[in-house]
Protein backbone atom coordinates (compact mmCIF):
# COMPACT_ATOMS: atom_id res chain seq x y z
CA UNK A 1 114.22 199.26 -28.87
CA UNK A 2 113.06 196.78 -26.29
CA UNK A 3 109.55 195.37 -26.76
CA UNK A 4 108.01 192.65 -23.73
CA UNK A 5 105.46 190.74 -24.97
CA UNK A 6 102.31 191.23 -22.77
CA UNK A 7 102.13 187.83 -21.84
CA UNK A 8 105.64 187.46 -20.80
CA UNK A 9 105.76 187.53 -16.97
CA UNK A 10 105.09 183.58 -17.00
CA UNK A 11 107.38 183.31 -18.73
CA UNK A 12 109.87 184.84 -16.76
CA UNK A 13 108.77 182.84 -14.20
CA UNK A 14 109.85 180.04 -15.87
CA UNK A 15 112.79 180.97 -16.66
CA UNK A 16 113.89 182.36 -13.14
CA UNK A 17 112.33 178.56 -12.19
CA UNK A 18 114.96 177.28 -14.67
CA UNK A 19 117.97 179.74 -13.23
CA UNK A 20 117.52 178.58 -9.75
CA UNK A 21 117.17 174.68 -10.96
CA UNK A 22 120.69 175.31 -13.24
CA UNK A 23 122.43 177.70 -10.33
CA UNK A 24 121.16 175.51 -7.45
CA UNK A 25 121.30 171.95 -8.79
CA UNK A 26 122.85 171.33 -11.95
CA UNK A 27 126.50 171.87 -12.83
CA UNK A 28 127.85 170.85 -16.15
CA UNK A 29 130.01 167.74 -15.61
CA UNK A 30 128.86 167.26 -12.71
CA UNK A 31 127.03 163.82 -12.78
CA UNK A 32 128.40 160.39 -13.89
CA UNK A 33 124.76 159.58 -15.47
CA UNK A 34 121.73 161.06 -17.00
CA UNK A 35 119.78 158.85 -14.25
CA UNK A 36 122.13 160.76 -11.51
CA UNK A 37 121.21 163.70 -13.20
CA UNK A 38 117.32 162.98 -12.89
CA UNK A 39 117.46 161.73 -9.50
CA UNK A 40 119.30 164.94 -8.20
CA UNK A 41 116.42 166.45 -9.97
CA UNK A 42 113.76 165.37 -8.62
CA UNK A 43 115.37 165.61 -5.02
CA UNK A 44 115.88 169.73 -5.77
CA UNK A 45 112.11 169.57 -6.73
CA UNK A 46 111.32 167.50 -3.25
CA UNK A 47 112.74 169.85 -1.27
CA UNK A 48 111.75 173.10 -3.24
CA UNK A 49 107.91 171.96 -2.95
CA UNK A 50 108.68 170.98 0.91
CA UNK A 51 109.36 174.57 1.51
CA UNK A 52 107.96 176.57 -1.20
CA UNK A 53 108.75 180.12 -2.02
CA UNK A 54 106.91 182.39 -3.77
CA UNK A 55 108.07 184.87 -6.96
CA UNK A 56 106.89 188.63 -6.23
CA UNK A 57 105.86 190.49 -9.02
CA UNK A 58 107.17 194.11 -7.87
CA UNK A 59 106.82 196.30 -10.81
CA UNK A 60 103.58 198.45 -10.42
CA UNK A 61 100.98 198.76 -12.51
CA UNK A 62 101.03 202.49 -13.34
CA UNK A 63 104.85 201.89 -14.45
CA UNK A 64 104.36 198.87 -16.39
CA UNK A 65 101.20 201.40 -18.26
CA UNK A 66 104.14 204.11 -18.19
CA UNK A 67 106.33 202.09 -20.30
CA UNK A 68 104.31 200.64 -23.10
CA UNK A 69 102.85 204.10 -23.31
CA UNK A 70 106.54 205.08 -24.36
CA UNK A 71 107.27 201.91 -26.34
CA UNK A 72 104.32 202.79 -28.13
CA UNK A 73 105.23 206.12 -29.10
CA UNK A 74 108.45 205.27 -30.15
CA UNK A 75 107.49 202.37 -32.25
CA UNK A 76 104.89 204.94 -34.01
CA UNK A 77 107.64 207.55 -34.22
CA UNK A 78 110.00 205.19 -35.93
CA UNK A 79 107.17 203.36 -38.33
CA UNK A 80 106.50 207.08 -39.46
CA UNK A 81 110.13 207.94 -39.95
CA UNK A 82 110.19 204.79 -42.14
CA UNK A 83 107.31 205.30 -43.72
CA UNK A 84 109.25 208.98 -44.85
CA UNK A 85 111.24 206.71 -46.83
CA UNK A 86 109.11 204.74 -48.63
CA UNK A 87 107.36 205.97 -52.20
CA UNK A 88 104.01 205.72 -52.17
């Protein structure tokens, strides 16, 4: 089962922010320096804010409900098959 925490969509923000910065900028091996590293960096940064971009959030809300609907019933279906197995 797949559960996503209901406060997760900053943080996949972040971490698409973080894929772009690694994809776009950074390549392992590819600086002589860590202050090479920094500098390219902050230059990425420079020109993403120059020209920003934003994220769209395109899942809909009645899908999103859809889902943990079913996430919900199968986490109840599987805490009472567990529970079948347990002596109380």
């Amino acid at each position: 089962m797949h559960f996503t925490p209901t406060g997760s969509s900053w943080m996949n923000l972040v971490e698409r922010f973080f894929a772009d910065l690694t994809e776009d900028c950074i390549r392992e091996g590819s600086f002589q320096s860590v202050r090479e590293l920094v500098e390219a960096i902050e230059a990425y940064l420079a020109d993403r804010n120059a020209s920003p971009k934003r994220y769209l959030w395109r899942a809909q809300g009645e899908e999103i409900l859809k889902k943990i609907a079913r996430a919900k019933g199968t986490l109840e279906a599987q805490l009472q098959q567990a529970s079948y197995g347990t002596v109380h």
